[in-house]
Protein backbone atom coordinates (compact mmCIF):
# COMPACT_ATOMS: atom_id res chain seq x y z
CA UNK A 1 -3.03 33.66 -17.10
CA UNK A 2 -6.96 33.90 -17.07
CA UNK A 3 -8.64 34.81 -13.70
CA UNK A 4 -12.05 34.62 -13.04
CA UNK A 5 -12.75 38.24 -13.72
CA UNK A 6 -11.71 37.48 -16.82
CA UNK A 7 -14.27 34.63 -17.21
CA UNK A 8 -16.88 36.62 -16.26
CA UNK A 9 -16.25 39.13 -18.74
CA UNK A 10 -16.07 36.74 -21.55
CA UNK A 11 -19.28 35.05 -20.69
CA UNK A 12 -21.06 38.31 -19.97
CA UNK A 13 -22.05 37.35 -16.07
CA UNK A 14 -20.84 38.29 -12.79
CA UNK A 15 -18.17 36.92 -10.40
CA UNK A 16 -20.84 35.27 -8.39
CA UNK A 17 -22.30 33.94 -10.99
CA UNK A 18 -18.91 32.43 -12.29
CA UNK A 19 -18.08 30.80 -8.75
CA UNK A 20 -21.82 29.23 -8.49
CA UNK A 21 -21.18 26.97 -11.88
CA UNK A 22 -17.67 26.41 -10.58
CA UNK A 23 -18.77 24.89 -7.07
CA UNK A 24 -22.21 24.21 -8.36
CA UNK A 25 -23.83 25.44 -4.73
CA UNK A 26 -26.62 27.19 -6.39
CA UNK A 27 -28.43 26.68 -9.45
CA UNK A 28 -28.05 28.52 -12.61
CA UNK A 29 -29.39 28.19 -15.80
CA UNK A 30 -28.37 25.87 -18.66
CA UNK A 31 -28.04 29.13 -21.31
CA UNK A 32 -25.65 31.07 -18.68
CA UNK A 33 -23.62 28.04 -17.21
CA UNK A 34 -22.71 26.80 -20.95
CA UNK A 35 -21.44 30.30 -21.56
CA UNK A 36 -19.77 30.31 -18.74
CA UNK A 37 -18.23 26.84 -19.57
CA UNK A 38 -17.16 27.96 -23.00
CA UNK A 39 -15.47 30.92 -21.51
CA UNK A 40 -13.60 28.58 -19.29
CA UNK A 41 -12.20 26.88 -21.73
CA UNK A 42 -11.79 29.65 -24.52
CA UNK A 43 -9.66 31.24 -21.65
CA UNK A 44 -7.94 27.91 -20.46
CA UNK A 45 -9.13 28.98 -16.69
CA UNK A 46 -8.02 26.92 -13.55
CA UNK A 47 -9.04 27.73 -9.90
CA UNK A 48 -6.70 28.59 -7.59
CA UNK A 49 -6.24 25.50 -5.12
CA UNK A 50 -4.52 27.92 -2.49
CA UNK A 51 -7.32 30.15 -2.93
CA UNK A 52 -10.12 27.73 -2.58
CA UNK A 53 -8.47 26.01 0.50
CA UNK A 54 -7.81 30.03 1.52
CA UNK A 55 -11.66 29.97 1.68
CA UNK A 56 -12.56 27.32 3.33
CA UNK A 57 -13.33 25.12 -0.11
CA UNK A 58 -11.95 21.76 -0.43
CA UNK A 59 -8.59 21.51 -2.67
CA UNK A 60 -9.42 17.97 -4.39
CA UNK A 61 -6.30 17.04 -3.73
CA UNK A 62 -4.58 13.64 -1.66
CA UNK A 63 -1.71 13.53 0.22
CA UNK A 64 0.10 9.43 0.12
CA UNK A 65 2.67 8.93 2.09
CA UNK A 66 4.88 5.94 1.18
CA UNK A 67 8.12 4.20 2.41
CA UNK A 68 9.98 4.55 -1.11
CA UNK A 69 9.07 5.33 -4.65
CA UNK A 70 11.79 2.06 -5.91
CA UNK A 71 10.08 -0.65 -4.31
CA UNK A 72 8.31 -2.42 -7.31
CA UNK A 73 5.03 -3.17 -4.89
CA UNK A 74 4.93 0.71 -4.11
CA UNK A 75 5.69 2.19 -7.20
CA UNK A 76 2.64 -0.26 -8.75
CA UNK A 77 0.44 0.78 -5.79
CA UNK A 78 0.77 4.79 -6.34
CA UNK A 79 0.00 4.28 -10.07
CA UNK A 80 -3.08 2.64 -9.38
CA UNK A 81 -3.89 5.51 -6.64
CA UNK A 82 -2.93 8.02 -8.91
CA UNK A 83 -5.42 6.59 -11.79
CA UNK A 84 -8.07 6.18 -9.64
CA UNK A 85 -7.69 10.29 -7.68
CA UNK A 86 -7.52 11.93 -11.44
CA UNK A 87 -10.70 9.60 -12.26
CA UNK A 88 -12.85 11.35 -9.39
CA UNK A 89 -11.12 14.70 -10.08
CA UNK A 90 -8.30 14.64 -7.66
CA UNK A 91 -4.72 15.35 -7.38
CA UNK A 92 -2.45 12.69 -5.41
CA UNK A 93 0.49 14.29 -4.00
CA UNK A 94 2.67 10.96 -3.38
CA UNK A 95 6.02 11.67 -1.07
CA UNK A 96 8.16 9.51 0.62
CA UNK A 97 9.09 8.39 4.03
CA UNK A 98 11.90 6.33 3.80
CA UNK A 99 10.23 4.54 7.08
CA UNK A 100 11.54 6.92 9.54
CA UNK A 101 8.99 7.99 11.54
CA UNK A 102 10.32 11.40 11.88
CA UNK A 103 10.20 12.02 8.27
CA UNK A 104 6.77 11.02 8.24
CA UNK A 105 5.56 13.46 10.70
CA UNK A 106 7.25 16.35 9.01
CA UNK A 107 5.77 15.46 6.15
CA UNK A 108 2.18 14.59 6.85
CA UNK A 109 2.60 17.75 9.12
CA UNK A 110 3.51 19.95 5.55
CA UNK A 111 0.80 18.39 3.60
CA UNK A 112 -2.02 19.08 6.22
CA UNK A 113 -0.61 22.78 6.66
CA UNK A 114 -0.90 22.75 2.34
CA UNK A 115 -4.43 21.63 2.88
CA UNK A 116 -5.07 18.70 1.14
CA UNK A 117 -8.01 17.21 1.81
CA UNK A 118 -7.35 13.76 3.13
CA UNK A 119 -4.08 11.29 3.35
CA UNK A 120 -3.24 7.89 2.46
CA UNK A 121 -0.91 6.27 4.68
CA UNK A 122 0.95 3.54 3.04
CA UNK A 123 2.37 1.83 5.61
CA UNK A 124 2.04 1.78 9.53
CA UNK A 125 4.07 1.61 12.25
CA UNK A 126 2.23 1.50 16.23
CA UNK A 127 3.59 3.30 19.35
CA UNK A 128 1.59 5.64 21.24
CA UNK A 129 3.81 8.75 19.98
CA UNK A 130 2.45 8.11 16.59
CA UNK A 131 -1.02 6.81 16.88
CA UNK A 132 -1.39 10.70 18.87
CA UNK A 133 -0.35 12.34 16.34
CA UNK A 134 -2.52 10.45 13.72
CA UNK A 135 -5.57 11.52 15.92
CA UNK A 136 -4.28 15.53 15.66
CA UNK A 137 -4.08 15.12 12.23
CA UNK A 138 -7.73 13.41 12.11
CA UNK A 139 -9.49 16.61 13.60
CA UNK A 140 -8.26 17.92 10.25
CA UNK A 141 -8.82 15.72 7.64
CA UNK A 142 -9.59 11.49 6.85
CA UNK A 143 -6.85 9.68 6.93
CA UNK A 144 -6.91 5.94 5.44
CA UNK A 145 -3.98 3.44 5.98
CA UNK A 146 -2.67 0.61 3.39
CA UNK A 147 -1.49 -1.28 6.19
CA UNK A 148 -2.57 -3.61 9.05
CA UNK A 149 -2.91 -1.31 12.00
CA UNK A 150 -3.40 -2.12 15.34
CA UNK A 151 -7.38 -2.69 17.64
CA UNK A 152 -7.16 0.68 18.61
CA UNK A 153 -6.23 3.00 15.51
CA UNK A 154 -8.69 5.67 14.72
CA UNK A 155 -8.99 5.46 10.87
CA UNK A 156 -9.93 3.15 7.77
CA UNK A 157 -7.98 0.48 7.17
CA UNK A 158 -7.45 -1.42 3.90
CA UNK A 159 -4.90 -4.24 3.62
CA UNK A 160 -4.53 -8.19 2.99
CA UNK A 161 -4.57 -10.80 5.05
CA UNK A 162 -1.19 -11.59 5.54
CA UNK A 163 -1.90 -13.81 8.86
CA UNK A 164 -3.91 -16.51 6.63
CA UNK A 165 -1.80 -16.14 3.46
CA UNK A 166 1.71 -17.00 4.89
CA UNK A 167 -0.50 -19.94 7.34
CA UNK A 168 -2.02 -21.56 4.08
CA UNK A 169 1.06 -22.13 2.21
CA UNK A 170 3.01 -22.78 5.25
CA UNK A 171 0.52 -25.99 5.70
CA UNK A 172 0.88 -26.73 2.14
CA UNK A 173 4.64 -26.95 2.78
CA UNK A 174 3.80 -29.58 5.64
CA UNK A 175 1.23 -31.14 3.44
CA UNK A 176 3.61 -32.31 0.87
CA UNK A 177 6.39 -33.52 3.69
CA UNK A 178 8.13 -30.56 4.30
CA UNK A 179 10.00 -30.76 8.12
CA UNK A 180 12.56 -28.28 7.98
CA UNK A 181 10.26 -24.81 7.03
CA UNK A 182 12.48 -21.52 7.20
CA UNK A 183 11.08 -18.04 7.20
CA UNK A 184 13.15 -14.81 6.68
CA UNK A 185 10.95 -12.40 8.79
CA UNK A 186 11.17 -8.45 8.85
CA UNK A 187 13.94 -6.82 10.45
CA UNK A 188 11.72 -4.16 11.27
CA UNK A 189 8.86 -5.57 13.06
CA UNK A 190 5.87 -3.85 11.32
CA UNK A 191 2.59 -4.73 12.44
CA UNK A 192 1.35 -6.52 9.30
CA UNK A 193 4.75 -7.99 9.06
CA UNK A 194 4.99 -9.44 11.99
CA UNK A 195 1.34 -10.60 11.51
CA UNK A 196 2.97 -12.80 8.81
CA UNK A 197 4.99 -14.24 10.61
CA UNK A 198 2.34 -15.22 13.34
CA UNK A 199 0.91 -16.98 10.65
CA UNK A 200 3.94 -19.37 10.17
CA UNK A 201 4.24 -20.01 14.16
CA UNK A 202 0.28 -21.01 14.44
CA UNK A 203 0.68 -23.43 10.86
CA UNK A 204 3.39 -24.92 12.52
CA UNK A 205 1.89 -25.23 15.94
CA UNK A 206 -0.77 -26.43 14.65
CA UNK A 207 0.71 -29.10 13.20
CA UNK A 208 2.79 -29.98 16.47
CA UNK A 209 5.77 -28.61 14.80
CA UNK A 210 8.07 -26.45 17.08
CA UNK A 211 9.37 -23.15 15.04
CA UNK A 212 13.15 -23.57 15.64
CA UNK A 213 15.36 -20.16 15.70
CA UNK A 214 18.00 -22.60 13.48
CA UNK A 215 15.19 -21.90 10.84
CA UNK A 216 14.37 -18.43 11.64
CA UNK A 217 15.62 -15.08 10.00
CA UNK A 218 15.75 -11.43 9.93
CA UNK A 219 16.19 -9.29 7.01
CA UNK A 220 15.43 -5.41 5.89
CA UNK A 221 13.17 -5.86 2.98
CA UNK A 222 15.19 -5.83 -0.20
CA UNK A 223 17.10 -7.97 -2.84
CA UNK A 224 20.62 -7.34 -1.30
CA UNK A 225 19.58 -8.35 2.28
CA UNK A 226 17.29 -11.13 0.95
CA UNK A 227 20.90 -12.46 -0.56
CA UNK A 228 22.95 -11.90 2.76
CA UNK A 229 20.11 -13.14 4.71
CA UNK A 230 20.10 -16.41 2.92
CA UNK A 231 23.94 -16.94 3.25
CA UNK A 232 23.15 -16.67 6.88
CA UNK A 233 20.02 -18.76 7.39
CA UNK A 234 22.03 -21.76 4.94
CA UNK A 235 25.09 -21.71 6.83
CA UNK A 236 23.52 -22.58 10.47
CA UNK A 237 20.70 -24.83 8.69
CA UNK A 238 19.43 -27.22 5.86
CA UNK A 239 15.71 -26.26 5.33
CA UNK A 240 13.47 -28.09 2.59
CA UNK A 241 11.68 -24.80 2.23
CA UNK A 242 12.22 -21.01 2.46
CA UNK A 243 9.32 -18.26 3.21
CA UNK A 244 10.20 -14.70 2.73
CA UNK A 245 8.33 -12.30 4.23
CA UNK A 246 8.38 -10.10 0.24
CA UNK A 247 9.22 -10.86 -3.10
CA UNK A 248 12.36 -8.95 -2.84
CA UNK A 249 13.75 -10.88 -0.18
CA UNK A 250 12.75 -14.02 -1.90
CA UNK A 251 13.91 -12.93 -5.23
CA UNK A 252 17.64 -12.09 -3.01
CA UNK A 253 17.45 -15.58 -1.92
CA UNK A 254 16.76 -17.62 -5.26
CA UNK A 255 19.73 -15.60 -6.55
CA UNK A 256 21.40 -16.56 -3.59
CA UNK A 257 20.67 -20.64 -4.59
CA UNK A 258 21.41 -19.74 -7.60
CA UNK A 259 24.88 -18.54 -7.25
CA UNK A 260 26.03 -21.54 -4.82
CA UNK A 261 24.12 -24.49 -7.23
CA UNK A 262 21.83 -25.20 -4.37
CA UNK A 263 18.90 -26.22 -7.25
CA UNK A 264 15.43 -24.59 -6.62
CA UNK A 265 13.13 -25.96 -5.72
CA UNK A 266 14.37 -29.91 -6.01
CA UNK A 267 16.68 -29.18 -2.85
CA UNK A 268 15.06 -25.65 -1.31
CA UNK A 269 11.76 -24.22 -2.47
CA UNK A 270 11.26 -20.46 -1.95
CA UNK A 271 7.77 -18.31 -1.92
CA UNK A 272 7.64 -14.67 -1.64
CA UNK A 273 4.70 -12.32 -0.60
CA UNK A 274 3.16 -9.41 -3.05
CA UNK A 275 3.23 -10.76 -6.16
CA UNK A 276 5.14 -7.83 -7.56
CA UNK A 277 5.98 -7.72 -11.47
CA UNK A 278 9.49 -8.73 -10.85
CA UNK A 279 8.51 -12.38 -9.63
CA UNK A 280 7.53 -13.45 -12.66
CA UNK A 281 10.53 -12.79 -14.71
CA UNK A 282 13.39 -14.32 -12.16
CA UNK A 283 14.63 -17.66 -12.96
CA UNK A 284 12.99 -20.06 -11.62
CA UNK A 285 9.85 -18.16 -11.65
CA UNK A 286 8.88 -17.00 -7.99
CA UNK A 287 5.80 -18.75 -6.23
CA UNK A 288 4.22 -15.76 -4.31
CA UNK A 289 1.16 -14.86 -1.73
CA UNK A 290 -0.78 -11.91 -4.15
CA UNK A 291 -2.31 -9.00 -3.08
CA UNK A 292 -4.68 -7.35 -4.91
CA UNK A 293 -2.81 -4.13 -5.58
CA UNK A 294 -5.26 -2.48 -7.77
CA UNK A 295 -8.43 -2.65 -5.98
CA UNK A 296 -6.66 -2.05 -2.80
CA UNK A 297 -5.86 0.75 -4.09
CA UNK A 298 -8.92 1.67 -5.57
CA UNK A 299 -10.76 1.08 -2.66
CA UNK A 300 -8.66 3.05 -0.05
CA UNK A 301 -8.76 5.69 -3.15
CA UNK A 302 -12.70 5.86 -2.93
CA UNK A 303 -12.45 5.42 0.84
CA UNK A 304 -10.59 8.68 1.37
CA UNK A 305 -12.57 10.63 -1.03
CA UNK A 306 -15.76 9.59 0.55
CA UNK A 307 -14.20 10.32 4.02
CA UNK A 308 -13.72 14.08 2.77
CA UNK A 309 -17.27 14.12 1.79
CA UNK A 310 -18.37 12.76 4.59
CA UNK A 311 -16.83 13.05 7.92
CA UNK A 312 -19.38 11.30 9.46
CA UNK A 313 -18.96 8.06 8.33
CA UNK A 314 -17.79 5.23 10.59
CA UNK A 315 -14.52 3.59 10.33
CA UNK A 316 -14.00 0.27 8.55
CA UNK A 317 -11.37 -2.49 7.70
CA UNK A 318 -11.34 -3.30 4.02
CA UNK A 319 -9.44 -6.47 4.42
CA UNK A 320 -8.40 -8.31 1.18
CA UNK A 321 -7.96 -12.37 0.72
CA UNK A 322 -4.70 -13.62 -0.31
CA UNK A 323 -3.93 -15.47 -3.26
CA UNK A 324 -1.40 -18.03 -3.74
CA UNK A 325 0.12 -17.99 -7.24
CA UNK A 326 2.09 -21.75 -7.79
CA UNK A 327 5.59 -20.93 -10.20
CA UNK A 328 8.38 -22.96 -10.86
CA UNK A 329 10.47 -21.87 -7.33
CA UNK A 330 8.42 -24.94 -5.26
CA UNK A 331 6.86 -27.75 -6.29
CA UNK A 332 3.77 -27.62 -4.30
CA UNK A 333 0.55 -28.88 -5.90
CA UNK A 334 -2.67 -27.08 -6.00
CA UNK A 335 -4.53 -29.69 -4.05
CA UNK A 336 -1.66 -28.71 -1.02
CA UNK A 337 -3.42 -25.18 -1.19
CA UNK A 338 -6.50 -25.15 1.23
């Protein structure tokens, strides 16, 4: 393997020389940086990244932390982060959480000590415990969530509204006569999450509707619990309409209408939230609240990369609108959406 001594000699200049086109901290001239180019390539050279970080020099490379890599919404977001790091020249190292806390800390504690230069966190959790260690980690490097955090956290945000998406099509429900409006909530109670569900309580208080508990569910966020959850929610009520707080938990309770003959959506409709790829291939197609995967991912992509360049910069919430995307699994009109 090639070493920059090696590239020197090929290209007939001096180590210093050969670092200065590399990091491009001091000019040199276009004759003896294309020769040293060609030699980089003739040789097949690469940098060591432990050496440059040994050194003080940035590594170009991201650390994302996510919950899991089989959740369709995740695996789509780290593609799109992963595209958008190699187009600015940087590495994403993705690993995953499974949601425990604990896990995360080890491992946002491993990437820091690796030195990469910034992290994308995509999810978020509160507590005091955590939101300290965040701000350890941030004398280090930028850190950038994919998550509604809380007033007080001390990074970039970027995330979707998920307040004002689940409120608008919970008043289209009640605009086209609905009375009897479940939602399956998160088991979990994760900030954006249980913004969500805020969003039902104020449509329906709004519209001097009480939010019954006979309507209300929990579920972990997945098809299997989705399909228990809705056995549940079915057996202690009769709601007109169904809002899942994900597409997986929807698409678990179409499958659960599905299997009893309850018909979808002339006796229950059922919406979702993500707009993952999965949604649009279930039978009946899933109505869904989208967010804007790719350029939130883009954007909290360029966020952290600018961040590395410059510390300085202030803080800021990139927050996304939510889209409503009308499929066969309600009958809601588009004049209901507003």
């Amino acid at each position: 393997m090639a070493n920059i001594h090696d590239v020197a000699e090929r290209a007939g200049v001096s180590i210093t020389t050969v670092s200065r086109v590399l990091h491009n901290f001091s000019p040199v001239n276009t004759e003896t940086r294309k020769k040293v180019l060609e030699a980089i390539e003739e040789l097949n050279y690469r940098p060591s990244i432990i050496a440059q970080g040994m050194r003080g020099q940035k590594t170009r490379s991201i650390g994302v932390l996510i919950p899991e890599f089989t959740s369709y919404y995740y695996s789509e977001l780290i593609n799109y982060i992963e595209i958008e790091a190699r187009l600015h020249g940087y590495l994403a190292i993705m690993c995953t959480t499974g949601t425990d806390p604990e896990r995360e800390k080890e491992y946002s504690d491993e990437l820091v000590r690796r030195q990469v230069d910034g992290l994308i966190l995509c999810w978020y959790r509160g507590g005091e415990g955590r939101i300290q260690h965040l701000r350890e980690i941030l004398r280090r490097i930028p850190i950038v969530v994919m998550d509604q955090p809380e007033a007080d956290f001390p990074a970039s945000a970027v995330y979707t509204d998920g307040y004002k998406g689940i409120k608008k099509i919970t008043n289209a429900f009640i605009r086209e006569g609905h009375k009897n409006i479940a939602m399956i909530k998160d088991l979990k109670h994760y900030s954006a999450n249980e913004s969500r569900f805020q969003g039902y309580i104020d449509a329906l208080k709004s519209n001097n509707m009480e939010a019954s508990d006979n309507l209300i569910e929990e579920s972990a966020i997945d098809v299997e619990s989705g399909y228990n959850t809705a056995k549940r929610l079915l057996a202690k009520s009769t709601p007109s309409a169904i809002i899942a707080i994900d597409d997986l938990t929807a698409i678990g309770t179409l499958q659960y209408c599905n299997d009893q003959k309850i018909a979808v959506p002339e006796e229950i409709s059922i919406t979702g939230f993500d707009d993952i790829s999965l949604a649009r291939f279930v039978s009946p197609r899933l109505t869904t609240i989208a967010q804007p995967v790719k350029k939130m991912a883009q954007c909290a992509t360029k966020r952290i990369i600018n961040k590395i360049k410059h510390r300085n910069w202030d803080n800021k919430n990139f927050v996304f609108e939510p889209e409503i995307i009308l499929r066969e699994s309600t009958n809601l009109s588009k004049r209901s959406i507003r």
